[in-house]
N, C-alpha and C. Protein backbone atom coordinates (compact mmCIF):
# COMPACT_ATOMS: atom_id res chain seq x y z
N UNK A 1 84.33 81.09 160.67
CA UNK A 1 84.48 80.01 161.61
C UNK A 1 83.13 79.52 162.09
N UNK A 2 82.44 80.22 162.08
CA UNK A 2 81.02 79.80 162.96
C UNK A 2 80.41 79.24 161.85
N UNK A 3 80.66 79.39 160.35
CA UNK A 3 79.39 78.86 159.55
C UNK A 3 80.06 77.31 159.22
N UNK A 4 81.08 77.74 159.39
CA UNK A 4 82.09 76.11 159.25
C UNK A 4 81.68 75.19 160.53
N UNK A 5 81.46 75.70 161.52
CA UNK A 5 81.10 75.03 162.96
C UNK A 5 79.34 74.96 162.42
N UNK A 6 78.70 74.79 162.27
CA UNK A 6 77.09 75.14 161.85
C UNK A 6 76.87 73.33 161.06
N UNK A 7 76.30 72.73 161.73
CA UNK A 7 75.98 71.49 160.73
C UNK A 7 75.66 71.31 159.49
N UNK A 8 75.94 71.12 158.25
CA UNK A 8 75.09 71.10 157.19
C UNK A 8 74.15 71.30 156.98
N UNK A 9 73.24 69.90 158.16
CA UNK A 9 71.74 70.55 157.93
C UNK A 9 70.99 71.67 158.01
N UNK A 10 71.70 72.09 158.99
CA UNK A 10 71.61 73.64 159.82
C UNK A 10 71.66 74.53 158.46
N UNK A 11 72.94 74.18 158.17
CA UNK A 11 73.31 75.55 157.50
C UNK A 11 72.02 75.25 155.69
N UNK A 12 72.15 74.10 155.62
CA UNK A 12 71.08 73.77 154.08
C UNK A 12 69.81 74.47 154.62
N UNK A 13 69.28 74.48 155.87
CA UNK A 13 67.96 74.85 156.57
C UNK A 13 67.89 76.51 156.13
N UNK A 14 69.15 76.80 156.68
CA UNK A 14 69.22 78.49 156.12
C UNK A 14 69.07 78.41 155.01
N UNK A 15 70.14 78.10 154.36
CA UNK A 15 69.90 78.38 152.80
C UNK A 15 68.83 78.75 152.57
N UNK A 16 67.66 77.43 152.56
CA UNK A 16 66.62 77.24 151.90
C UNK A 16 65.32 78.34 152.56
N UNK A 17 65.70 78.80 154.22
CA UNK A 17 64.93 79.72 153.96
C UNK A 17 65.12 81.06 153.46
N UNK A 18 66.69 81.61 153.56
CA UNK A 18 67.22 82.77 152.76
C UNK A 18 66.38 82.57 151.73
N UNK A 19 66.52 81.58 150.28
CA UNK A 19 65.63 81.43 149.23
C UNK A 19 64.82 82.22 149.37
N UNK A 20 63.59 82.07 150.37
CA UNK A 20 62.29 82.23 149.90
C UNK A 20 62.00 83.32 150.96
N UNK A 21 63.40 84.54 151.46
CA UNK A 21 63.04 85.69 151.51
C UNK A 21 63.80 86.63 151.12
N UNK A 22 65.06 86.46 150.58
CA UNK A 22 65.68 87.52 149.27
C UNK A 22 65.00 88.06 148.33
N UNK A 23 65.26 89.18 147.62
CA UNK A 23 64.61 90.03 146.69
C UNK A 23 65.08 89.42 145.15
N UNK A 24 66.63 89.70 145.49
CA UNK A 24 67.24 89.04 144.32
C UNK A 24 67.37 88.02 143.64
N UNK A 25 66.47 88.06 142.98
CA UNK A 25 66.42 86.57 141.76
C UNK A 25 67.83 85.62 141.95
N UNK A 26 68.94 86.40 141.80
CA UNK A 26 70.48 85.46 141.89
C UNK A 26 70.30 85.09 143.36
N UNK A 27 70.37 85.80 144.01
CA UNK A 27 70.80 85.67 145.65
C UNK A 27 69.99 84.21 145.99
N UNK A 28 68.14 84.69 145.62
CA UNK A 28 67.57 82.87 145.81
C UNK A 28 68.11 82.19 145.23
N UNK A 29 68.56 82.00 144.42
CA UNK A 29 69.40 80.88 143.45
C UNK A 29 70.61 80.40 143.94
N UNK A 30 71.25 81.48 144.29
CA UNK A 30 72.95 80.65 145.05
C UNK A 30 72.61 80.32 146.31
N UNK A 31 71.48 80.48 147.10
CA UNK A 31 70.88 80.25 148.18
C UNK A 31 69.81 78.86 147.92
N UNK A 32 69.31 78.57 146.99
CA UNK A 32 68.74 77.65 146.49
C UNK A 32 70.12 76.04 146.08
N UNK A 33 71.05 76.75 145.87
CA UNK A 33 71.93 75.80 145.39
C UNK A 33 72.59 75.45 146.70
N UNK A 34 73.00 76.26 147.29
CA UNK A 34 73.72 76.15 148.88
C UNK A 34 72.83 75.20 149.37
N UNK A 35 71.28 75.29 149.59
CA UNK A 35 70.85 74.22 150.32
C UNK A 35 70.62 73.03 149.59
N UNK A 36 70.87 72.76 148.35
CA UNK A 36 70.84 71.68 147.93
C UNK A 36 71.39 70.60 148.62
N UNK A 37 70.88 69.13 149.02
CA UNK A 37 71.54 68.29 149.74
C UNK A 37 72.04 67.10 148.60
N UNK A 38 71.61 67.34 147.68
CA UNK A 38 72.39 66.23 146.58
C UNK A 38 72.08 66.97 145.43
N UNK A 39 72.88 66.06 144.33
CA UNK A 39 72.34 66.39 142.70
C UNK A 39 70.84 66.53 142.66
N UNK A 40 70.78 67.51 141.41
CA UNK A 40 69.12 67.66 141.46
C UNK A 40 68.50 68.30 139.87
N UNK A 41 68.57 67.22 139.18
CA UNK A 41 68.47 67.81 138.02
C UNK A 41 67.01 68.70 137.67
N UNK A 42 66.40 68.59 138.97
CA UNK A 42 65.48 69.87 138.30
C UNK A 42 65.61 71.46 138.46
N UNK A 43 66.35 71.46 139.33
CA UNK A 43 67.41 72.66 139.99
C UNK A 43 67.88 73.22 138.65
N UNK A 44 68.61 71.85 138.62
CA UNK A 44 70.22 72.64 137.18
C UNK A 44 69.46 72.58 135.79
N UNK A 45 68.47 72.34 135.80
CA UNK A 45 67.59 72.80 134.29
C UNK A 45 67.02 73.94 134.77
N UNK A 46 66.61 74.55 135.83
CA UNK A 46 66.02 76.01 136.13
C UNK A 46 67.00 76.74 136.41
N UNK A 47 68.26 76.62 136.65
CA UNK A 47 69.11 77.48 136.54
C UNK A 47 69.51 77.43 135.15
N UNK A 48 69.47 76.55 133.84
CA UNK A 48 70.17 76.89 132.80
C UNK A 48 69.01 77.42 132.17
N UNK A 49 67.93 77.66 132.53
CA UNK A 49 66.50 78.42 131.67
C UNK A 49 67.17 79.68 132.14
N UNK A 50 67.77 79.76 133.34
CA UNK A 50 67.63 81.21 133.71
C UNK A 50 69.40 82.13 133.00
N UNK A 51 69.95 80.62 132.93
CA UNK A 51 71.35 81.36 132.19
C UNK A 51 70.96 81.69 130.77
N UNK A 52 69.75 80.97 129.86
CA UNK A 52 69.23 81.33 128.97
C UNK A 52 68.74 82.47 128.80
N UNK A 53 68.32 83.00 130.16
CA UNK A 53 67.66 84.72 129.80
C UNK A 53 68.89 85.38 129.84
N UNK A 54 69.72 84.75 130.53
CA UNK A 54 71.01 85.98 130.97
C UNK A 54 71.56 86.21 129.33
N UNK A 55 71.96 84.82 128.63
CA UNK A 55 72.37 84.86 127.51
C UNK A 55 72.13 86.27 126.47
N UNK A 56 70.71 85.83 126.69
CA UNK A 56 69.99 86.88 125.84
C UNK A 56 69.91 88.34 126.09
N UNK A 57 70.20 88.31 127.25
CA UNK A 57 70.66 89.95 128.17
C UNK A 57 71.69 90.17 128.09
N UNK A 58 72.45 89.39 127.58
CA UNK A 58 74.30 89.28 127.01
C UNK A 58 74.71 89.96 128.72
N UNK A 59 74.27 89.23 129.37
CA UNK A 59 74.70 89.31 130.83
C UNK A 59 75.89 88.08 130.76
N UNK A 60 77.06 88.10 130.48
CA UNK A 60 77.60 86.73 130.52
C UNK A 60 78.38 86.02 131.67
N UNK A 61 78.76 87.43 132.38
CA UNK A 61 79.01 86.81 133.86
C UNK A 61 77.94 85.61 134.70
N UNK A 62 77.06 86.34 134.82
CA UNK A 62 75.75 86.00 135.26
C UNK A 62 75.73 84.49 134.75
N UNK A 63 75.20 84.05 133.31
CA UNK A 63 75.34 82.94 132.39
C UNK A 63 76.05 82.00 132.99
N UNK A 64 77.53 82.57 133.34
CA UNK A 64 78.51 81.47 133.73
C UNK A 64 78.13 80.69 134.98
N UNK A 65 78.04 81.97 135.57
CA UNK A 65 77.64 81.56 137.22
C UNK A 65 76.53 80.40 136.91
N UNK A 66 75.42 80.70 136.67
CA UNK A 66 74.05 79.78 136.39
C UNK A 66 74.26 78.53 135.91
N UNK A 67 75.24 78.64 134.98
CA UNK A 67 75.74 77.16 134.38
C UNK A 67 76.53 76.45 135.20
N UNK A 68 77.74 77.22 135.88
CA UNK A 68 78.49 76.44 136.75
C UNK A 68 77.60 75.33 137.97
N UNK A 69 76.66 76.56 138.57
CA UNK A 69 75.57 76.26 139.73
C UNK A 69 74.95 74.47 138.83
N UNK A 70 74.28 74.89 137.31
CA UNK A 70 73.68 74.01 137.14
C UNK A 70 74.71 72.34 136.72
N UNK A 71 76.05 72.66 136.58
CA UNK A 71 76.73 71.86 136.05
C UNK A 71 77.04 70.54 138.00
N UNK A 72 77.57 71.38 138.52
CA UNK A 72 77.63 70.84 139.83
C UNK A 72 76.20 70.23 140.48
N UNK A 73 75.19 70.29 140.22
CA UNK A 73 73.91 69.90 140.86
C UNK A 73 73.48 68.91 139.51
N UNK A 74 73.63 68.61 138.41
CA UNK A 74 73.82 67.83 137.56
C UNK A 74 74.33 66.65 138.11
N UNK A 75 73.03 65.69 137.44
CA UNK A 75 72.97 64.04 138.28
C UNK A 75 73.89 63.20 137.25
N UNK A 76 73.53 63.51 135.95
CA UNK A 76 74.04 63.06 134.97
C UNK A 76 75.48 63.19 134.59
N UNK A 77 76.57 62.39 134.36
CA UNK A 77 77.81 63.22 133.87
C UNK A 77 78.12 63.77 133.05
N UNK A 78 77.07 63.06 131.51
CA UNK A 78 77.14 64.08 130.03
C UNK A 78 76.68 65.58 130.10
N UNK A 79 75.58 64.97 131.36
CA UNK A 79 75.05 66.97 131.15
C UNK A 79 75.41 67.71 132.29
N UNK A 80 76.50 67.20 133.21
CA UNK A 80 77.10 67.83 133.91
C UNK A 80 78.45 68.57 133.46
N UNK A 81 78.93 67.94 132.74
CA UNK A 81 80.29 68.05 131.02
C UNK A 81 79.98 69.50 130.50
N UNK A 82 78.44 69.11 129.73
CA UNK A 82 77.98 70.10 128.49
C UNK A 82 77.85 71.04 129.21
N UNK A 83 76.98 71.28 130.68
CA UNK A 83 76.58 72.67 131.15
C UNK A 83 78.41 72.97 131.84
N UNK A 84 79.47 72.77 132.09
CA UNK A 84 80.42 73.01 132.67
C UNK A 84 81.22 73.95 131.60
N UNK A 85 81.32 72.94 130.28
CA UNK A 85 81.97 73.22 129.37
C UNK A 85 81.30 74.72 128.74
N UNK A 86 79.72 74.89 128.40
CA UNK A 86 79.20 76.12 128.71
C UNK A 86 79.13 76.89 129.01
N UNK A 87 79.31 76.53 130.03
CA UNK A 87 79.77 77.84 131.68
C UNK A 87 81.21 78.51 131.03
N UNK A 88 82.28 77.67 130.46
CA UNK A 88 83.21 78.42 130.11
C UNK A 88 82.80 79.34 128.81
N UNK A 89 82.37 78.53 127.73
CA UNK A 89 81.92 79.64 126.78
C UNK A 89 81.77 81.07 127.48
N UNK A 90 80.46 80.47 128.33
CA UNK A 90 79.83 81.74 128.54
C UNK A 90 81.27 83.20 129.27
N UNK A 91 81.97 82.37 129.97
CA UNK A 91 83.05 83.02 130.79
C UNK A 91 84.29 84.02 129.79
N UNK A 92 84.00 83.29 128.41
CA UNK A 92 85.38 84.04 127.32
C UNK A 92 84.43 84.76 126.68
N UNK A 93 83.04 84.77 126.44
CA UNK A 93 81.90 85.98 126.26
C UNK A 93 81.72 86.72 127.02
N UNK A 94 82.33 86.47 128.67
CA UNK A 94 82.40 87.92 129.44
C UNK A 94 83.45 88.25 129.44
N UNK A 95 84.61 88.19 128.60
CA UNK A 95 85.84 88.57 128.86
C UNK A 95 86.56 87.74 129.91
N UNK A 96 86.49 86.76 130.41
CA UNK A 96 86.82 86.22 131.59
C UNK A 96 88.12 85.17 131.23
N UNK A 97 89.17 85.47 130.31
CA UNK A 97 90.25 84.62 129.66
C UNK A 97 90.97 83.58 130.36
N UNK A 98 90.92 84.37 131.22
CA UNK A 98 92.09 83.62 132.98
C UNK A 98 91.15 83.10 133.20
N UNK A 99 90.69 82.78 133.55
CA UNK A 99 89.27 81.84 134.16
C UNK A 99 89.51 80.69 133.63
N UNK A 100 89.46 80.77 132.27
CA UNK A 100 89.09 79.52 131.21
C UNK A 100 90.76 79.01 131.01
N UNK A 101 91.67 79.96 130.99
CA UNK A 101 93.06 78.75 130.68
C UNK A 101 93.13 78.43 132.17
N UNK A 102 92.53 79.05 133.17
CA UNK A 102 92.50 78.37 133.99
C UNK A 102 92.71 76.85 134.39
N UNK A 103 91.49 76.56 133.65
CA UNK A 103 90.98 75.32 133.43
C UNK A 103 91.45 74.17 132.10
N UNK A 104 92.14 75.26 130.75
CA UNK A 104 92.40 74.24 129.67
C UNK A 104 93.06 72.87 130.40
N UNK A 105 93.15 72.55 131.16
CA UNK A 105 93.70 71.21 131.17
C UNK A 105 92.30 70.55 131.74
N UNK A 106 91.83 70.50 132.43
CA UNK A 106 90.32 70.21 132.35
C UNK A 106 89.21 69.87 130.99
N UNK A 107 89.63 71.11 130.27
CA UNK A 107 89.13 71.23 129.34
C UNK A 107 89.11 70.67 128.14
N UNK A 108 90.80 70.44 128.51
CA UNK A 108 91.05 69.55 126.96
C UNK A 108 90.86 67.80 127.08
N UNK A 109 90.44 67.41 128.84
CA UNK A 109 90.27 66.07 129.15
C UNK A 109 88.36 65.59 128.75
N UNK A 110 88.19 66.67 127.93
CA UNK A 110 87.00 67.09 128.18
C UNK A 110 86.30 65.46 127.14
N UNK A 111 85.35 64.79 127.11
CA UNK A 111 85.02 63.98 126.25
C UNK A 111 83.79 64.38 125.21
N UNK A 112 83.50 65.32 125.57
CA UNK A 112 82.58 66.50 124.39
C UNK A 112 83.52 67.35 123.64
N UNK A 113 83.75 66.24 122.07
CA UNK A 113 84.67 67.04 121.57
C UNK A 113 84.48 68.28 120.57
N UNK A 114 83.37 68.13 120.53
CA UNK A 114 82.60 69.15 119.65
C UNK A 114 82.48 70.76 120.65
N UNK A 115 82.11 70.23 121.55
CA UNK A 115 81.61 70.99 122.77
C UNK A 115 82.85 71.63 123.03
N UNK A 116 84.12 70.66 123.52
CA UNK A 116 85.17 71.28 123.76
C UNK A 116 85.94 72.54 122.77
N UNK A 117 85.60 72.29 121.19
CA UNK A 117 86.71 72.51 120.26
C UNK A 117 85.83 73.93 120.16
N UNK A 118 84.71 74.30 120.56
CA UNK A 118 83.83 75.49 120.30
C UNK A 118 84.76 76.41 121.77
N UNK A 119 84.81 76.03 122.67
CA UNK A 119 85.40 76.41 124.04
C UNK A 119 86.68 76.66 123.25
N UNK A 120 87.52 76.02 122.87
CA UNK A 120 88.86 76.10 122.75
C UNK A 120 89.15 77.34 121.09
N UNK A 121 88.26 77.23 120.98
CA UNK A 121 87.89 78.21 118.95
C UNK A 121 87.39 79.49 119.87
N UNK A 122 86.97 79.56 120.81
CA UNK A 122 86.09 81.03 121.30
C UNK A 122 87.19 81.53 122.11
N UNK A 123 88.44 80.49 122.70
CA UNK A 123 89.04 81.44 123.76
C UNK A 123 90.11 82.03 122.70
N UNK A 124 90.45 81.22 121.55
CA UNK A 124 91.46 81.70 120.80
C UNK A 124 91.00 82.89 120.02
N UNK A 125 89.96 82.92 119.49
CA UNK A 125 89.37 84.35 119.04
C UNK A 125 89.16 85.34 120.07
N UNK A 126 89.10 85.05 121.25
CA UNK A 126 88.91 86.21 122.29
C UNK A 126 90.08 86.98 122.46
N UNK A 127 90.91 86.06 122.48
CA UNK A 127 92.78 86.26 122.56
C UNK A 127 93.16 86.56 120.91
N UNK A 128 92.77 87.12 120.66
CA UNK A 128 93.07 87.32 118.73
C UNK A 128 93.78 86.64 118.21
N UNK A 129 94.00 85.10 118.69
CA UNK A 129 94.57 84.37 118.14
C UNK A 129 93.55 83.33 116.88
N UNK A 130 93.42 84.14 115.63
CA UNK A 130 92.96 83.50 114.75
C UNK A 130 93.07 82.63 114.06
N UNK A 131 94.22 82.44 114.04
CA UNK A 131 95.11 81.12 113.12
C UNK A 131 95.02 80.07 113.77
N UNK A 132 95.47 80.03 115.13
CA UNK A 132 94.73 79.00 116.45
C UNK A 132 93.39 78.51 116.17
N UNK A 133 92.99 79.59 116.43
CA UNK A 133 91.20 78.84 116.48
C UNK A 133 90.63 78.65 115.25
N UNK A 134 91.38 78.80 113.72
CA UNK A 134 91.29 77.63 112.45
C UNK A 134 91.94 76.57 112.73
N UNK A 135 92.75 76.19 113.17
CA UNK A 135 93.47 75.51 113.55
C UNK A 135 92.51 74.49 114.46
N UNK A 136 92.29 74.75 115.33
CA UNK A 136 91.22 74.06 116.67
C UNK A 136 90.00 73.43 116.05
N UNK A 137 89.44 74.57 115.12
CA UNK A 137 88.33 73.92 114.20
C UNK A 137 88.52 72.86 113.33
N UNK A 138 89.61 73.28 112.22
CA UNK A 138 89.84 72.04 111.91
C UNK A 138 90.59 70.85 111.83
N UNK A 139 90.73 70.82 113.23
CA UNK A 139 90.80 69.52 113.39
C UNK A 139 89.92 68.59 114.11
N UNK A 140 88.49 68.97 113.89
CA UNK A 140 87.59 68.28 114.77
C UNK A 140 86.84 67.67 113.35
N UNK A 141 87.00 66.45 113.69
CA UNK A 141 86.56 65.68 112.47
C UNK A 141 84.94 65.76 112.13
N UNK A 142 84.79 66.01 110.55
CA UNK A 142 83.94 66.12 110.47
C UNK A 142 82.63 65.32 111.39
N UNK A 143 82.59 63.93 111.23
CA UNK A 143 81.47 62.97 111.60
C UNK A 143 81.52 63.91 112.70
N UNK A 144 82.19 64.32 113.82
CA UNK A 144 82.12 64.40 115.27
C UNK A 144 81.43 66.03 115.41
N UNK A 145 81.19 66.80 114.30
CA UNK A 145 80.77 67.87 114.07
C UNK A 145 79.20 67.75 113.80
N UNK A 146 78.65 66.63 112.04
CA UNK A 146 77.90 66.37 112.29
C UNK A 146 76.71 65.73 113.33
N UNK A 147 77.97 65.13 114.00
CA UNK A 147 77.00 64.03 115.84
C UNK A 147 76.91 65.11 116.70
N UNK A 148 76.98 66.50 116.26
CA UNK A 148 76.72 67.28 117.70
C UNK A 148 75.85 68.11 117.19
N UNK A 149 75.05 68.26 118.63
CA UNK A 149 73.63 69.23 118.65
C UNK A 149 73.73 70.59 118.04
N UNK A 150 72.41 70.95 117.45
CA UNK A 150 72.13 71.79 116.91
C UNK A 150 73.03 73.23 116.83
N UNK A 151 72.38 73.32 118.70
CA UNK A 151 73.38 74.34 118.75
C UNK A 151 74.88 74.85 118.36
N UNK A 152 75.20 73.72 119.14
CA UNK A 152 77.29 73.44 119.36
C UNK A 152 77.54 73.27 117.62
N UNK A 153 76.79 73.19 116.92
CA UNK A 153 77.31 72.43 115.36
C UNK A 153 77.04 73.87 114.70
N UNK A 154 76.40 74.38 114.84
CA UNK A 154 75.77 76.13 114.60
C UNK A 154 76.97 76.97 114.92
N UNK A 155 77.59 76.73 115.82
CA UNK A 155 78.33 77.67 116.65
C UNK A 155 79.62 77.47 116.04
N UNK A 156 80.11 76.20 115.95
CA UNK A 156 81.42 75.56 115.03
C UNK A 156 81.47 76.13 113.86
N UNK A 157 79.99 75.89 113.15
CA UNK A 157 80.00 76.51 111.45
C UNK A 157 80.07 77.99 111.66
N UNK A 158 79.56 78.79 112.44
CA UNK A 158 79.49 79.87 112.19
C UNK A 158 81.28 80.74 112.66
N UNK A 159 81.89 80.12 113.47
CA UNK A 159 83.32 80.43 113.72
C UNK A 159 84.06 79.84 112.65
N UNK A 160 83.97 78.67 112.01
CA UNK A 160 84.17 78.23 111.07
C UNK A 160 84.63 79.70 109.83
N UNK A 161 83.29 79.55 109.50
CA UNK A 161 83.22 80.81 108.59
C UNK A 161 83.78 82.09 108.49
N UNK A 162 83.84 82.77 109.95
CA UNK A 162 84.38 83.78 110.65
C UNK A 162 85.57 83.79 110.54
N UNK A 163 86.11 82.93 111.11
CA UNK A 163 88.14 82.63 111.16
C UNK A 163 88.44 82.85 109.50
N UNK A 164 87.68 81.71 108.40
CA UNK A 164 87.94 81.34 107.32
C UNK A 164 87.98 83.16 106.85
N UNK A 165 86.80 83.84 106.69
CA UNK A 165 87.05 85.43 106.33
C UNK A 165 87.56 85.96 106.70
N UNK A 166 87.78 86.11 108.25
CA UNK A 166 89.26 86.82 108.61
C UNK A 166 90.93 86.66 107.83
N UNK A 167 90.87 85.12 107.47
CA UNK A 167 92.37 84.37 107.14
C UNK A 167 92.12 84.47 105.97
N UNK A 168 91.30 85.27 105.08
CA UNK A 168 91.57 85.76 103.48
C UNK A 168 90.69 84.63 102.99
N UNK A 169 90.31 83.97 103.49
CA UNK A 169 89.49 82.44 101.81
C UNK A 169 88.40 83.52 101.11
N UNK A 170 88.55 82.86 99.66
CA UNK A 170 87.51 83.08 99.30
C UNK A 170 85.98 82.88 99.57
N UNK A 171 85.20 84.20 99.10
CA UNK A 171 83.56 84.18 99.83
C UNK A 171 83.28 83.19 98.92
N UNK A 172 83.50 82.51 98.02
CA UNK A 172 82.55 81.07 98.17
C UNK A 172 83.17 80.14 98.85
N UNK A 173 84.18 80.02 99.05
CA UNK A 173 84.26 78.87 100.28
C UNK A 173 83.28 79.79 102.05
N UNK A 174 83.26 80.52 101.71
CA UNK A 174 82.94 81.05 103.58
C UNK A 174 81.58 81.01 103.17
N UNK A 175 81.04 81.00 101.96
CA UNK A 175 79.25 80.92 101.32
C UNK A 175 79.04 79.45 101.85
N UNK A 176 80.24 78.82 101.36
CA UNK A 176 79.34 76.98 101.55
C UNK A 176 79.64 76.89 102.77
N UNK A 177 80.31 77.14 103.83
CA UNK A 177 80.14 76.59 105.26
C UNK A 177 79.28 77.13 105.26
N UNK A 178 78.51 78.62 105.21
CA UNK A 178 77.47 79.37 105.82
C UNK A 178 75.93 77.88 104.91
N UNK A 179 76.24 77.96 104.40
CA UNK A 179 75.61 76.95 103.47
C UNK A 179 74.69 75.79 104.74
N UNK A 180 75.61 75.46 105.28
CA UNK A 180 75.55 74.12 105.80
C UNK A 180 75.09 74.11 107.41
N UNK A 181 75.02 75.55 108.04
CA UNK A 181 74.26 75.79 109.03
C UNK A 181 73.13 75.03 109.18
N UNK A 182 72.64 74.67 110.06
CA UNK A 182 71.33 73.76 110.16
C UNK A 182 70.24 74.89 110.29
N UNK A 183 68.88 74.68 109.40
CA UNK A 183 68.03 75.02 109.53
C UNK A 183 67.52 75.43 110.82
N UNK A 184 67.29 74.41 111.93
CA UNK A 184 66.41 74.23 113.14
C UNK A 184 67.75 74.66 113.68
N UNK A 185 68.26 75.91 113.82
CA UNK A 185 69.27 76.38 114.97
C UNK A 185 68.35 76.65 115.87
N UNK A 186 67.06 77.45 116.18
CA UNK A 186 66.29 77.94 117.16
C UNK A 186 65.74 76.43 118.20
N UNK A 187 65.92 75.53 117.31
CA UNK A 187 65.23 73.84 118.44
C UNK A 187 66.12 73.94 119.59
């Protein structure tokens, strides 16, 4: 009741000095985001550098959180979309299933369809539903596979491939998707 009674400014004032006397790297950060007074896209690119380390620490709780933080402080709506839609990845890489059908209706309004069909291919493999998430894959038309970034098109081919060996195809068909991975996955 009292922090609800506390003016915004008041309470953004805390925030921002909590920030800059917490120990915990997260704690400044959700304290950094709390005092945010608008979108701030330099915020939500330093929180997705930092969901980038989490990634790599296969911390994926963590990941989600960072992305969510950076998706909401996102000025832009495409890259408020991509880091949201992310945030879920990252959420069915922590085991977090309920979370994400949470949201499939969100998800499927999603206009990143590339983006989406990787979200919707990762929750169905999380849920051992394999036939689903061939299914999810292909039906995302090629062109709309090739028009997506490095990453997200990496991630498609490589589940691609995965589902396809699980569901019996032959290793030269699962050779030529692996085939077609993009070079510059690390850009």
């Amino acid at each position: 009741a009292i922090y609800d009674s506390t003016p915004a400014t008041e309470r953004r004032r805390r925030h921002r000095l909590a920030s800059t006397l917490l120990g915990s790297p997260m704690q400044r950060l959700e304290h950094e985001v709390a005092a945010a007074e608008r979108r701030d896209e330099e915020l939500a690119a330093r929180l997705e550098g930092v969901a980038a380390s989490a990634y790599a620490e296969r911390d994926h709780h963590r990941e989600a959180q960072l992305l969510q933080w950076a998706s909401q402080l996102s000025p832009d709506a495409s890259e408020r979309e991509r880091r949201w839609l992310q945030s879920q990845i990252a959420r069915v890489h922590a085991h977090d299933t309920r979370a994400v059908r949470a949201h499939l209706s969100q998800i499927g309004w999603s206009g990143e369809a590339p983006l989406r069909t990787l979200v919707l291919a990762w929750l169905s493999i999380a849920e051992n539903r394999i036939a689903d998430a061939r299914r999810v894959l292909d039906a995302l038309p090629p062109d709309l596979m090739v028009g997506a970034d490095v990453r997200t098109r990496t991630g498609l081919l490589v589940l691609k491939a995965w589902t396809m060996l699980m569901s019996g195809y032959p290793a030269d068909d699962v050779r030529a998707v692996l085939a077609t991975i993009p070079a510059d996955v690390g850009a």
